[in-house]
PDB file of N, CA and C in Angstrom:
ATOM      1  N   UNK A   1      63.622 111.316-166.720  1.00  0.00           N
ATOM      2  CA  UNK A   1      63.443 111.776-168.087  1.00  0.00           C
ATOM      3  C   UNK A   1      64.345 110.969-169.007  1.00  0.00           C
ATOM      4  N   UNK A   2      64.032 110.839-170.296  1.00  0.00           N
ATOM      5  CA  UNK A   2      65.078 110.124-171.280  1.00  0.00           C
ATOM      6  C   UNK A   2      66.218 110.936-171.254  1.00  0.00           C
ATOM      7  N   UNK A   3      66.522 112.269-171.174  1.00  0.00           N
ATOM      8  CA  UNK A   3      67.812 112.749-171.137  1.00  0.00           C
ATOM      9  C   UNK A   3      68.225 113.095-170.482  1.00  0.00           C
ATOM     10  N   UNK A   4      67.980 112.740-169.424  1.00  0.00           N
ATOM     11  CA  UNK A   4      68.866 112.362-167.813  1.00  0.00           C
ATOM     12  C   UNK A   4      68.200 110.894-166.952  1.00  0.00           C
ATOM     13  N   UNK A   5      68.088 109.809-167.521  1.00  0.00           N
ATOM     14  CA  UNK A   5      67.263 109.142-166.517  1.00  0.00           C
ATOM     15  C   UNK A   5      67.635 108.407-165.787  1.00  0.00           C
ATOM     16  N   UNK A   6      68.896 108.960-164.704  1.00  0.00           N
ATOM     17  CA  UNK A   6      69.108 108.582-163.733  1.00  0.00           C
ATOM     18  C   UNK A   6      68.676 107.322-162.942  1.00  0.00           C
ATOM     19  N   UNK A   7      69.161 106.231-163.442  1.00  0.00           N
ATOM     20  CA  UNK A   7      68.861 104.997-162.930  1.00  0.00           C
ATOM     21  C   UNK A   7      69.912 104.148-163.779  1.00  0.00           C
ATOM     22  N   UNK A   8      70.217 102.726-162.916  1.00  0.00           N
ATOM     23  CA  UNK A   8      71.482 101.883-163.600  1.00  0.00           C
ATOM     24  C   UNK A   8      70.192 100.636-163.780  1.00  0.00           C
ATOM     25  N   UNK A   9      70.914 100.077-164.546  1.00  0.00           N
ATOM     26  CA  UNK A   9      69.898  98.822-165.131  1.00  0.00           C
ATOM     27  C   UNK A   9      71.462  97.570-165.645  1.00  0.00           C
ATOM     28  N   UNK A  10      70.658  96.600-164.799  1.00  0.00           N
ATOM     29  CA  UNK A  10      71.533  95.172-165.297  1.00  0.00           C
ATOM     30  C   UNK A  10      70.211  94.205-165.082  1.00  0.00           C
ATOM     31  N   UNK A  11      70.095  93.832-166.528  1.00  0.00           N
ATOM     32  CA  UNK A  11      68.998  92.918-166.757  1.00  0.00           C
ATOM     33  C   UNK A  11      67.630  93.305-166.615  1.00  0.00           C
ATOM     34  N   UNK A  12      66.850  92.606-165.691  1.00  0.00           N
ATOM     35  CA  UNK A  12      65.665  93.493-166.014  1.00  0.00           C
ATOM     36  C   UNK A  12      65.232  94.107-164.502  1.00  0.00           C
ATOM     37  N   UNK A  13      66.383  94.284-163.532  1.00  0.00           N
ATOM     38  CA  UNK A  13      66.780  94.773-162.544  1.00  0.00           C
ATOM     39  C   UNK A  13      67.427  96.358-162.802  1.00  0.00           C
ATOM     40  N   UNK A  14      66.290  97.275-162.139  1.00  0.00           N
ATOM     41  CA  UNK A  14      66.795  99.157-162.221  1.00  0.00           C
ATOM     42  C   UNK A  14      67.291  99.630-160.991  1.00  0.00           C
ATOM     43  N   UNK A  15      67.968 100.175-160.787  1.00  0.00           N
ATOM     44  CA  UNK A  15      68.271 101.112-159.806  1.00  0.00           C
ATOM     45  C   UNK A  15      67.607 102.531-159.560  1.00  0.00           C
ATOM     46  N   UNK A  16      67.283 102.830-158.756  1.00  0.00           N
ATOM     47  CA  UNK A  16      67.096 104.743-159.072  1.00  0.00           C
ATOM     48  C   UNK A  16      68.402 105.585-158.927  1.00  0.00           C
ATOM     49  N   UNK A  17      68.619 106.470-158.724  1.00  0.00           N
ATOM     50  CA  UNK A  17      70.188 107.298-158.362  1.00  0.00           C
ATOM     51  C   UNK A  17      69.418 108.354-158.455  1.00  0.00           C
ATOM     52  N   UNK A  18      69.970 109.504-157.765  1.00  0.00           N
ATOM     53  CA  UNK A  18      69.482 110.703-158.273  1.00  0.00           C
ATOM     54  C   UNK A  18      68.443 111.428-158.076  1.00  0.00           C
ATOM     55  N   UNK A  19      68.180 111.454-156.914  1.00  0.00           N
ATOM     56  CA  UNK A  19      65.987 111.965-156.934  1.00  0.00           C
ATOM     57  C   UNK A  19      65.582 113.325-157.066  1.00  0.00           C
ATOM     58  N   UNK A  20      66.761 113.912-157.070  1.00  0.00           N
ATOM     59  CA  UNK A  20      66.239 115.578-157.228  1.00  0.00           C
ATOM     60  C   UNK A  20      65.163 115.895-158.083  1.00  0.00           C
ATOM     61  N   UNK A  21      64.819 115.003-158.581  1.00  0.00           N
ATOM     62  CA  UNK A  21      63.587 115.385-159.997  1.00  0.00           C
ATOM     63  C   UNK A  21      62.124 114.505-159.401  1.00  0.00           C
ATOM     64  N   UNK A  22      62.385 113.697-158.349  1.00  0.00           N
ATOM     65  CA  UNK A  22      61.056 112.880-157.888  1.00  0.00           C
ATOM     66  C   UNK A  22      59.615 113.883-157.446  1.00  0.00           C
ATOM     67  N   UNK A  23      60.032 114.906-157.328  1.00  0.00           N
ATOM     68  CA  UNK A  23      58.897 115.562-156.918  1.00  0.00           C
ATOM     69  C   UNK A  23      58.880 117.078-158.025  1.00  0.00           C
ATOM     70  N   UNK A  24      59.598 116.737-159.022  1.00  0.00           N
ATOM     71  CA  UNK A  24      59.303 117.842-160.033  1.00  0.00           C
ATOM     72  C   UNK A  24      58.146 118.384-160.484  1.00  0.00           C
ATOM     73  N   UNK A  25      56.988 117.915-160.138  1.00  0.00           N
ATOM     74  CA  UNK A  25      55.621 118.451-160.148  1.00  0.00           C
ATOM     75  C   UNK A  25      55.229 119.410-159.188  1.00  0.00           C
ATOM     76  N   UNK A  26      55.627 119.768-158.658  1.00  0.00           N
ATOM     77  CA  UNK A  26      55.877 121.203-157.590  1.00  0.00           C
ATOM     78  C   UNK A  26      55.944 122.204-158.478  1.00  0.00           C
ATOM     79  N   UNK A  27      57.067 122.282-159.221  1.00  0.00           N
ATOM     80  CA  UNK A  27      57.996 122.954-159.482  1.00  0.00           C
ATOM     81  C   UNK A  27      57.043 123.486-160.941  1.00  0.00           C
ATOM     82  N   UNK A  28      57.079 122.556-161.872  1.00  0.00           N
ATOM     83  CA  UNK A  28      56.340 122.631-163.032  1.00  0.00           C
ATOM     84  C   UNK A  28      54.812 122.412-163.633  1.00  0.00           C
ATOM     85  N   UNK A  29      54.401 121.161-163.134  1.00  0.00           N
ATOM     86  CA  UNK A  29      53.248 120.479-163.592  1.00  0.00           C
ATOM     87  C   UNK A  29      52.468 120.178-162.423  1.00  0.00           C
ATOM     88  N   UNK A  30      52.248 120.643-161.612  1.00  0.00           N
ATOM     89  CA  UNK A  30      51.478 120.297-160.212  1.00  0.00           C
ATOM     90  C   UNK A  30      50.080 121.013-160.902  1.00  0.00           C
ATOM     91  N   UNK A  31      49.085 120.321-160.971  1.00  0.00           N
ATOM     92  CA  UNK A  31      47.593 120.386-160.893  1.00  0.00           C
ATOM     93  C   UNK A  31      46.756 120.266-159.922  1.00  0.00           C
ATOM     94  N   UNK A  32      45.604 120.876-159.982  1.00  0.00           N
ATOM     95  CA  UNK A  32      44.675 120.714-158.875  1.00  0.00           C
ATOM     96  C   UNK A  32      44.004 119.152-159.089  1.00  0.00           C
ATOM     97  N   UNK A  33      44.094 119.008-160.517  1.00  0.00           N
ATOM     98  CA  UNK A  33      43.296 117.567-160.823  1.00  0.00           C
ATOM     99  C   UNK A  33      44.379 116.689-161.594  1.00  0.00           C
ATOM    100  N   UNK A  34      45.518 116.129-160.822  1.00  0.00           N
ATOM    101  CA  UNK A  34      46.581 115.385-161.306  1.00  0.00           C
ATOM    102  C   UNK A  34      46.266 113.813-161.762  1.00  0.00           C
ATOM    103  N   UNK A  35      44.994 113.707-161.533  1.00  0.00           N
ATOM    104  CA  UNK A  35      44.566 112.595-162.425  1.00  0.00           C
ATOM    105  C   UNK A  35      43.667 112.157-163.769  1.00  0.00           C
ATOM    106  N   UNK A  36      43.839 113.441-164.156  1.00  0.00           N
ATOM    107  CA  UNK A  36      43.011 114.061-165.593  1.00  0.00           C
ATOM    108  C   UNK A  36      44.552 113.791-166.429  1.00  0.00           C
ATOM    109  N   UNK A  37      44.078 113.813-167.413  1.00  0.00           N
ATOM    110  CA  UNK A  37      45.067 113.491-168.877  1.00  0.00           C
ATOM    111  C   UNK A  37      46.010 114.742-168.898  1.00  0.00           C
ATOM    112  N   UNK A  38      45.186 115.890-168.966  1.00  0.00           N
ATOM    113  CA  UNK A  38      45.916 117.183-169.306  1.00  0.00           C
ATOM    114  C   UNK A  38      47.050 117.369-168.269  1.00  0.00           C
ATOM    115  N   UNK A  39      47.449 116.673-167.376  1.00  0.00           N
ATOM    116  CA  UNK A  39      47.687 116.808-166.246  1.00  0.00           C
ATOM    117  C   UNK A  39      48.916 115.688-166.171  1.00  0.00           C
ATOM    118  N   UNK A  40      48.741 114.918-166.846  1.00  0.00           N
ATOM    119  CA  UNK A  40      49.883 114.047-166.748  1.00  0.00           C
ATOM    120  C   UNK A  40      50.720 114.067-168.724  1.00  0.00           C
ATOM    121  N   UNK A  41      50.814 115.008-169.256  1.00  0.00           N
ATOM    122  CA  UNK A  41      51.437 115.309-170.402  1.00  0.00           C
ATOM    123  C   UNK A  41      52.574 114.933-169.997  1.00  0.00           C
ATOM    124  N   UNK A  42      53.290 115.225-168.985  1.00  0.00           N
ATOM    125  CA  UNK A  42      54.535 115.536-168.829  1.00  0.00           C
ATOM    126  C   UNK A  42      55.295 113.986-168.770  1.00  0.00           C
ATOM    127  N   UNK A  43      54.131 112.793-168.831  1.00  0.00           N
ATOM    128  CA  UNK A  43      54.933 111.263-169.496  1.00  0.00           C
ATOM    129  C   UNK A  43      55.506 111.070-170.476  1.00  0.00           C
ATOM    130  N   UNK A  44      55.031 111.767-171.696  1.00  0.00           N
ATOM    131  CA  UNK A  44      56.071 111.178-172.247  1.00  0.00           C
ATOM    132  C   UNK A  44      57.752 111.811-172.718  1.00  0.00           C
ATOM    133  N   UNK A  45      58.111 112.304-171.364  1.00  0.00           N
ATOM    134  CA  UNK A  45      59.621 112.507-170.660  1.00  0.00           C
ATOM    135  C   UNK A  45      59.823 111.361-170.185  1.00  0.00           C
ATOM    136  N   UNK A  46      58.623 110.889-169.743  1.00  0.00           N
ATOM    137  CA  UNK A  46      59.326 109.720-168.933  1.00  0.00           C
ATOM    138  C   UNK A  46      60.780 108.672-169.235  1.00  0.00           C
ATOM    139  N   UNK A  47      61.233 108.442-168.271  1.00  0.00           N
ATOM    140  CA  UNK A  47      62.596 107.388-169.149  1.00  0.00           C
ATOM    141  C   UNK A  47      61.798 105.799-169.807  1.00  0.00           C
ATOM    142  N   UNK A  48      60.449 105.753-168.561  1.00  0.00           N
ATOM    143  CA  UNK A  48      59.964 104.258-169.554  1.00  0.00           C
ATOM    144  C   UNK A  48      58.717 104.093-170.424  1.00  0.00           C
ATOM    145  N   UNK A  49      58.965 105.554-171.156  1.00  0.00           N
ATOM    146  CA  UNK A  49      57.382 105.643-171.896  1.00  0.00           C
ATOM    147  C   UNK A  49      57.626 105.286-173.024  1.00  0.00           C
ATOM    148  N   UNK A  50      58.260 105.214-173.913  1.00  0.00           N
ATOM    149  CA  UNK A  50      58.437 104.563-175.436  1.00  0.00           C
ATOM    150  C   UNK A  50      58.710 102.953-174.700  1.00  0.00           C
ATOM    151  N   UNK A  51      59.438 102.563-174.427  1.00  0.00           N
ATOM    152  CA  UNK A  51      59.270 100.990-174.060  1.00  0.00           C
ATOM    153  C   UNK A  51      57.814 100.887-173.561  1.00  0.00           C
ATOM    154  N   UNK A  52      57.013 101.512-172.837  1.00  0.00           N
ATOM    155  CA  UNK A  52      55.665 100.911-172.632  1.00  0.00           C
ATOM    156  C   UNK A  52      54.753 101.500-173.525  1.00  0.00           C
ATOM    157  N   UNK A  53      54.989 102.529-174.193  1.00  0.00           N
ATOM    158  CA  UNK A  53      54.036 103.144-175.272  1.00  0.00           C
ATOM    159  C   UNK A  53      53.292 101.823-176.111  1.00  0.00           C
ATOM    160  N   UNK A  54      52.131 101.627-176.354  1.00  0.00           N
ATOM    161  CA  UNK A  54      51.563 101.097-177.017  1.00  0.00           C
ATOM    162  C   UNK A  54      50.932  99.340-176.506  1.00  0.00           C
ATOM    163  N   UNK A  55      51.146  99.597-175.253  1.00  0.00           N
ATOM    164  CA  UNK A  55      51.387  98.218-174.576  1.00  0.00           C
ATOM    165  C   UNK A  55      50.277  98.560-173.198  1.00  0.00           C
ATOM    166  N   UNK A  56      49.537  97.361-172.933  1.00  0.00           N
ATOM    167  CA  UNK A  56      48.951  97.838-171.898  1.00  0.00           C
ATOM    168  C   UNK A  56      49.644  97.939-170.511  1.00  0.00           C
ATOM    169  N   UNK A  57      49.570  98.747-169.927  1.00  0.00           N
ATOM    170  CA  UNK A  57      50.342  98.449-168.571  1.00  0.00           C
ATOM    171  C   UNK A  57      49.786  97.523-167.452  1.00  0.00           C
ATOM    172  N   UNK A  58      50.518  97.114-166.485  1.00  0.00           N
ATOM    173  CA  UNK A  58      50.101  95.699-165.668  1.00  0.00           C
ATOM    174  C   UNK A  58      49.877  97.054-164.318  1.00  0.00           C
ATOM    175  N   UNK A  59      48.894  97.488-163.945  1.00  0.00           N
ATOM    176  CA  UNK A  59      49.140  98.786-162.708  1.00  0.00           C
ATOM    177  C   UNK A  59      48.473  98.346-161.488  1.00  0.00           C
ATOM    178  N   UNK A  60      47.848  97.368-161.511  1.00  0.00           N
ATOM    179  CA  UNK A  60      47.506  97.000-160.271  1.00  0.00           C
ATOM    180  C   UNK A  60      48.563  96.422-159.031  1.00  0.00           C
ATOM    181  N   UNK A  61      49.668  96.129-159.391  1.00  0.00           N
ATOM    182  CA  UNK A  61      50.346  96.568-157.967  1.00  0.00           C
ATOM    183  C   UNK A  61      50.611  97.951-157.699  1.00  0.00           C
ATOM    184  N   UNK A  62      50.864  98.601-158.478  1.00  0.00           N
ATOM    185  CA  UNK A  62      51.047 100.331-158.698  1.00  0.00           C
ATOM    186  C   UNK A  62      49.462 100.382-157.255  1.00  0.00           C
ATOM    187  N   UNK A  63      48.425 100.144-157.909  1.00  0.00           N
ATOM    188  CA  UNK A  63      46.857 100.600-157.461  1.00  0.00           C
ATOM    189  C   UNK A  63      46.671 100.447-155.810  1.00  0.00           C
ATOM    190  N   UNK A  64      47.304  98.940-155.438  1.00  0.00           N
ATOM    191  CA  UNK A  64      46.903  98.337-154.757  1.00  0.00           C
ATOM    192  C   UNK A  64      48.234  99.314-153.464  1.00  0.00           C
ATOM    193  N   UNK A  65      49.708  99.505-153.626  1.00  0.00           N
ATOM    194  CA  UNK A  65      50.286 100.209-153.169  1.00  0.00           C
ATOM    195  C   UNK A  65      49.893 101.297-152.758  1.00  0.00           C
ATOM    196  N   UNK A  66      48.797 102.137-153.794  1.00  0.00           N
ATOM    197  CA  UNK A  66      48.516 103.683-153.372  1.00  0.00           C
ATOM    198  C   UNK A  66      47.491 103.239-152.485  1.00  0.00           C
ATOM    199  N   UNK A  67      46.624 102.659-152.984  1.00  0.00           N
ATOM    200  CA  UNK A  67      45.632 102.702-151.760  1.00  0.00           C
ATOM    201  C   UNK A  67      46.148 102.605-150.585  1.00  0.00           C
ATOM    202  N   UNK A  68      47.182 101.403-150.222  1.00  0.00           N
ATOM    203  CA  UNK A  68      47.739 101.073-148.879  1.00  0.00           C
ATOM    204  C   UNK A  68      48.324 102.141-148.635  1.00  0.00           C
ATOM    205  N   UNK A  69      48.830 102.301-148.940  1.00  0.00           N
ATOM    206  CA  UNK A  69      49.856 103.639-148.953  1.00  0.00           C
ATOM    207  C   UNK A  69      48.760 105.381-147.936  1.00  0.00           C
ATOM    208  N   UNK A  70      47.040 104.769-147.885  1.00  0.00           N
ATOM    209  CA  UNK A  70      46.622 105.984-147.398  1.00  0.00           C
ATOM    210  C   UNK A  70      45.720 104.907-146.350  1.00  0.00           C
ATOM    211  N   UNK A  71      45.669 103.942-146.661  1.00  0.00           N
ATOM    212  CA  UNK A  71      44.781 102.868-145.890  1.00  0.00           C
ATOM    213  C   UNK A  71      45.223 102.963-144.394  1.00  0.00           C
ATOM    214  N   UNK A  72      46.379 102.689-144.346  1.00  0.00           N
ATOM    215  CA  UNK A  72      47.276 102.528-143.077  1.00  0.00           C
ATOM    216  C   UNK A  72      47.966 103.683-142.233  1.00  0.00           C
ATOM    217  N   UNK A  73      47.695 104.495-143.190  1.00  0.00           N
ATOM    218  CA  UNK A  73      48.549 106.051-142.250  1.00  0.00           C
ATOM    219  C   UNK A  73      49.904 106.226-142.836  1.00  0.00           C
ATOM    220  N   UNK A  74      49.739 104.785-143.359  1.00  0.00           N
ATOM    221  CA  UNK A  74      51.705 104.991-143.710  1.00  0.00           C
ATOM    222  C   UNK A  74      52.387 106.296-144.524  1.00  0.00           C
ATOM    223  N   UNK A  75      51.237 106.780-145.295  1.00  0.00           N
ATOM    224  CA  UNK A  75      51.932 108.470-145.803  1.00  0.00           C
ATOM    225  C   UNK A  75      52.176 109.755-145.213  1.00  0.00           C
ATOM    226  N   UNK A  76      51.276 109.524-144.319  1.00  0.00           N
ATOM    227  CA  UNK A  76      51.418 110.521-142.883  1.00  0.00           C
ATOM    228  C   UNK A  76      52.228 110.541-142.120  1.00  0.00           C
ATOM    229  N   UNK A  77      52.731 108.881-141.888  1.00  0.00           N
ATOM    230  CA  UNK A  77      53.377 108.826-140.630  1.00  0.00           C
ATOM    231  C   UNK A  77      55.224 109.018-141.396  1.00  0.00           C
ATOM    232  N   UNK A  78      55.203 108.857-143.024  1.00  0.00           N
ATOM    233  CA  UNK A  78      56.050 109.328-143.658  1.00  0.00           C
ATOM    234  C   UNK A  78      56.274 110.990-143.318  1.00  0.00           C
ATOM    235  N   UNK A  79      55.974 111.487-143.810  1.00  0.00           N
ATOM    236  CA  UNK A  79      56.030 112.904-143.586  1.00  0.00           C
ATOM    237  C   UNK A  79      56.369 113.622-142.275  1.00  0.00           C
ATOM    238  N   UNK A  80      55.376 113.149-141.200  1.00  0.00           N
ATOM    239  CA  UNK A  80      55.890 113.115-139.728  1.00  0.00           C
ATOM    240  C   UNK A  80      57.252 112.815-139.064  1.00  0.00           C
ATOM    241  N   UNK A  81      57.688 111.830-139.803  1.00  0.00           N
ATOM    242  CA  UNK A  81      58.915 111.232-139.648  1.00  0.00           C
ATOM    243  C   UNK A  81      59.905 112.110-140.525  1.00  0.00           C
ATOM    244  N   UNK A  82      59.997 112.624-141.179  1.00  0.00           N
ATOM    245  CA  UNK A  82      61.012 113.649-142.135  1.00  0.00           C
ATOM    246  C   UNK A  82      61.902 114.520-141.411  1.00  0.00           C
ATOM    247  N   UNK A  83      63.044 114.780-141.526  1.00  0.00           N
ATOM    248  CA  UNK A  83      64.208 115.029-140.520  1.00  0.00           C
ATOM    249  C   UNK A  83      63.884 116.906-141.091  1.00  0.00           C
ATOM    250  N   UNK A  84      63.805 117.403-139.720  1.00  0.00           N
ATOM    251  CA  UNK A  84      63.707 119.126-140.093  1.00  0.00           C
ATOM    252  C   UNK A  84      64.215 119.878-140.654  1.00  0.00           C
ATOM    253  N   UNK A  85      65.558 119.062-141.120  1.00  0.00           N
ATOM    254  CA  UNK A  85      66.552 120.309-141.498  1.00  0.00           C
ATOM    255  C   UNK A  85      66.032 119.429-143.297  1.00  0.00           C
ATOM    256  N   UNK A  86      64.905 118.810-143.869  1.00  0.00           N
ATOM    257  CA  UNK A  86      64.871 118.973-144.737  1.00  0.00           C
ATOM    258  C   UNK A  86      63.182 119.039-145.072  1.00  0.00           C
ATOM    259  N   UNK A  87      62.497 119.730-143.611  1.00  0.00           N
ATOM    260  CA  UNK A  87      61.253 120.188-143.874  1.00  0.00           C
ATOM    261  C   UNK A  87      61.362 121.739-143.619  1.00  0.00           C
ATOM    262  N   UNK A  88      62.358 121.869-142.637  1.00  0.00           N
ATOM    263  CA  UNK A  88      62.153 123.772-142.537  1.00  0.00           C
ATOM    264  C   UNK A  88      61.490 124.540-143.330  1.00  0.00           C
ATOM    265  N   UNK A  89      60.852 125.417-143.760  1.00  0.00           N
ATOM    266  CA  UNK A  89      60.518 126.155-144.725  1.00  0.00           C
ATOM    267  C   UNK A  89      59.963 125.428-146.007  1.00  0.00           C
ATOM    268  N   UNK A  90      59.776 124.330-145.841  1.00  0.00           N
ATOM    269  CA  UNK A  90      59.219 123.065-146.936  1.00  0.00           C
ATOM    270  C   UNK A  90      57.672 123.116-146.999  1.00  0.00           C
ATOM    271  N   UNK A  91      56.921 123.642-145.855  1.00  0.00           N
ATOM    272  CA  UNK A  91      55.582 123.283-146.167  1.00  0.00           C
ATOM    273  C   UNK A  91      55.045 123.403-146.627  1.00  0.00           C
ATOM    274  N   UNK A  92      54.933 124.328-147.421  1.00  0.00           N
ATOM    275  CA  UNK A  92      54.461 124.394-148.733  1.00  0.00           C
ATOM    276  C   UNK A  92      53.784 123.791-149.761  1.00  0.00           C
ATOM    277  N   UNK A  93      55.198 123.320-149.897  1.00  0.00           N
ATOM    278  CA  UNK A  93      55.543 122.365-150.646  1.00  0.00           C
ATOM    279  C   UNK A  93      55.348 120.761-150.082  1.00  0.00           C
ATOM    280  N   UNK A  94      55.409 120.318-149.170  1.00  0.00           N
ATOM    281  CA  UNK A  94      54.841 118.950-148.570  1.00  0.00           C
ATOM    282  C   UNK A  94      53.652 119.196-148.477  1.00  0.00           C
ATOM    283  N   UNK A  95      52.415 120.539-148.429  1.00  0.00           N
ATOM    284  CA  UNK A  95      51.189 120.631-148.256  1.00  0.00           C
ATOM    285  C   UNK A  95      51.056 119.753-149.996  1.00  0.00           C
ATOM    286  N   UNK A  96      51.709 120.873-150.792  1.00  0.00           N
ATOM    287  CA  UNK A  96      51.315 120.527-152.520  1.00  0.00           C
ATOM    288  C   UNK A  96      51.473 118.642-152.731  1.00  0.00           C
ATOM    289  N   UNK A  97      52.665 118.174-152.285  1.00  0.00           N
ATOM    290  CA  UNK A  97      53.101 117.026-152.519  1.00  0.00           C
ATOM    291  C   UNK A  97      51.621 116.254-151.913  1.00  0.00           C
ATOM    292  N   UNK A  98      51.425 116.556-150.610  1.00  0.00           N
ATOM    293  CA  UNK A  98      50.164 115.889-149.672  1.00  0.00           C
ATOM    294  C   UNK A  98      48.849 115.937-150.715  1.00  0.00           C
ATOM    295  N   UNK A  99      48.395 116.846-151.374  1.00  0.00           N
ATOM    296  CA  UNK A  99      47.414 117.125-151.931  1.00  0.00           C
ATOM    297  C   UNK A  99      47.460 116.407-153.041  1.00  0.00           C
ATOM    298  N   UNK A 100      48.667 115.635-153.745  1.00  0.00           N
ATOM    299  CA  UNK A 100      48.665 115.533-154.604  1.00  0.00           C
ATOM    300  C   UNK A 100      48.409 113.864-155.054  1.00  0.00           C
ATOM    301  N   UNK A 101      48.863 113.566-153.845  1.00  0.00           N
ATOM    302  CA  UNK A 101      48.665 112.094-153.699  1.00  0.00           C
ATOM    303  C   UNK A 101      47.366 111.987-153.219  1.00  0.00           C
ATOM    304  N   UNK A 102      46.943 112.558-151.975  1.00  0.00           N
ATOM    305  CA  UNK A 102      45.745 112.147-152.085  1.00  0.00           C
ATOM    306  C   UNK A 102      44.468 112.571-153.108  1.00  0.00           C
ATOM    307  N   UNK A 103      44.641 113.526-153.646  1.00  0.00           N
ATOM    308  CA  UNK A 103      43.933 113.800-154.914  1.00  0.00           C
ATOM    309  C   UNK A 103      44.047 112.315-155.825  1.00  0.00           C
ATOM    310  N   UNK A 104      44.987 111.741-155.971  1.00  0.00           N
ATOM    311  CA  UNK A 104      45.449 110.176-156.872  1.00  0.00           C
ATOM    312  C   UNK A 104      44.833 109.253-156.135  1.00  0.00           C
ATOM    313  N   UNK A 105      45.072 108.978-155.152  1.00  0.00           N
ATOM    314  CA  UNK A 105      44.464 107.985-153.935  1.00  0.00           C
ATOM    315  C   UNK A 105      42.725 108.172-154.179  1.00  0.00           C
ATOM    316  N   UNK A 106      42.199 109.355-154.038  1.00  0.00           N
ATOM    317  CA  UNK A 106      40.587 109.851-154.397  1.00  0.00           C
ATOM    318  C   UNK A 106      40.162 109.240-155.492  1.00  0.00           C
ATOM    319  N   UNK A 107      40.784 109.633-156.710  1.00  0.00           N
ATOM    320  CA  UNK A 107      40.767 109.831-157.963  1.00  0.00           C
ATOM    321  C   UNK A 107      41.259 108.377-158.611  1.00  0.00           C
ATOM    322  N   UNK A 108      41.461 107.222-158.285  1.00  0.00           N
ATOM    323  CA  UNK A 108      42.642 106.251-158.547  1.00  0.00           C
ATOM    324  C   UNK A 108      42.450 105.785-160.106  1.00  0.00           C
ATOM    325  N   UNK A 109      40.530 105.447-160.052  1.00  0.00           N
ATOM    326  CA  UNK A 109      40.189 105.215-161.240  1.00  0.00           C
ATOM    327  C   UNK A 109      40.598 105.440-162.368  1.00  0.00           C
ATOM    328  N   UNK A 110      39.981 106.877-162.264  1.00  0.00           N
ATOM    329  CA  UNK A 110      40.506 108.170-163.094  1.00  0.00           C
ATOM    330  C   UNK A 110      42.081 108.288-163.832  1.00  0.00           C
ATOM    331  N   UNK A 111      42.842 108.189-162.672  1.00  0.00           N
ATOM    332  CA  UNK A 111      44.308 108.277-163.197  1.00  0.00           C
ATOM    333  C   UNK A 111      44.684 107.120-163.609  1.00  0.00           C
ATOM    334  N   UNK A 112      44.567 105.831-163.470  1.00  0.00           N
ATOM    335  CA  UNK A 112      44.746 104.479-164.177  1.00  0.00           C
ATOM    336  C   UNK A 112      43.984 104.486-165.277  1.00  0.00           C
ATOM    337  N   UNK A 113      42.651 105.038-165.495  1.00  0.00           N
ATOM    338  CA  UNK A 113      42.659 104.987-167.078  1.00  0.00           C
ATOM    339  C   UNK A 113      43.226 106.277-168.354  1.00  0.00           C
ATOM    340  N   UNK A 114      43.357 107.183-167.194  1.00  0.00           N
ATOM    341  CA  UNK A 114      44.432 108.254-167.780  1.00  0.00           C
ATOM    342  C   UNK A 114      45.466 107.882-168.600  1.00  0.00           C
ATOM    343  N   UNK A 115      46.061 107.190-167.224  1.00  0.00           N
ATOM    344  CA  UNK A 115      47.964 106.495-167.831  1.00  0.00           C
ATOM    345  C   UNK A 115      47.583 105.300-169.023  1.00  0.00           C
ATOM    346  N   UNK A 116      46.899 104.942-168.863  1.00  0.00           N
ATOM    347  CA  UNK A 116      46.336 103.706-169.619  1.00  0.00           C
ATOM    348  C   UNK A 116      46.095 104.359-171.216  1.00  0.00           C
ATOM    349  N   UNK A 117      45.210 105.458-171.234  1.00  0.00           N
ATOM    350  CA  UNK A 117      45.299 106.023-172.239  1.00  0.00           C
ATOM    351  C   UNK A 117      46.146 106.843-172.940  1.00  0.00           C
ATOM    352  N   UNK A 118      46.974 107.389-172.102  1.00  0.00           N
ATOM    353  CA  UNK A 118      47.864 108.126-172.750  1.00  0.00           C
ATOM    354  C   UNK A 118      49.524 107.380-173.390  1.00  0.00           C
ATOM    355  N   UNK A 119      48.987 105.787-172.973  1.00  0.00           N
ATOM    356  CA  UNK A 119      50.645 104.786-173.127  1.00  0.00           C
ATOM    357  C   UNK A 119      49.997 104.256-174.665  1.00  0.00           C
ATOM    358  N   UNK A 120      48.547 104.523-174.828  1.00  0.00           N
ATOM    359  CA  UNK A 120      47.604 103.612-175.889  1.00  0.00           C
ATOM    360  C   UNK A 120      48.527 104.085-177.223  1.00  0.00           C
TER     361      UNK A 120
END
């Protein structure tokens, strides 16, 4: 968010710090259809939405990542791999997180001209 956005920046090199907020769509804004507009309001919190506001975004490595990202298993075999003492009582919530990506992964179109429109 701009008023916490946890990340260090030297040049045009970012850091992240901080992830307690990476999956804040659980919590607040989790949709059944997270690649609809109404659904992604919650950008412009973002820490890099006024610097990209009005600018087209470059998202095809973004695109090409998610797909791989379900192409290969590699999100599954993420989750599988997650140490217990920070899935215990989590499933829930890794079901919501699971649904949510692949709902994006389904949907990819959709949500790239979403973000696309809502930076316009």
């Amino acid at each position: 968010r701009r008023d916490n956005p946890n990340l260090l920046m030297k040049g045009n090199d970012f850091f992240l710090i901080d992830h307690d907020l990476a999956f804040s769509f659980i919590l607040a804004i989790i949709h059944d259809d997270p690649w609809l507009p109404a659904a992604l309001t919650f950008l412009n919190k973002h820490v890099f939405f006024k610097p990209l506001q009005g600018k087209k975004p470059e998202l095809e490595g973004f695109r090409e990542r998610l797909k791989r990202l379900f192409d290969n298993g590699r999100f599954y075999e993420a989750l599988a791999n997650l140490p217990a003492e920070w899935t215990d009582g989590e499933e829930a919530n890794l079901d919501k997180i699971s649904r949510h990506f692949e709902g994006l992964a389904e949907h990819q179109n959709e949500f790239f001209e979403s973000v696309t429109r809502i930076l316009q």
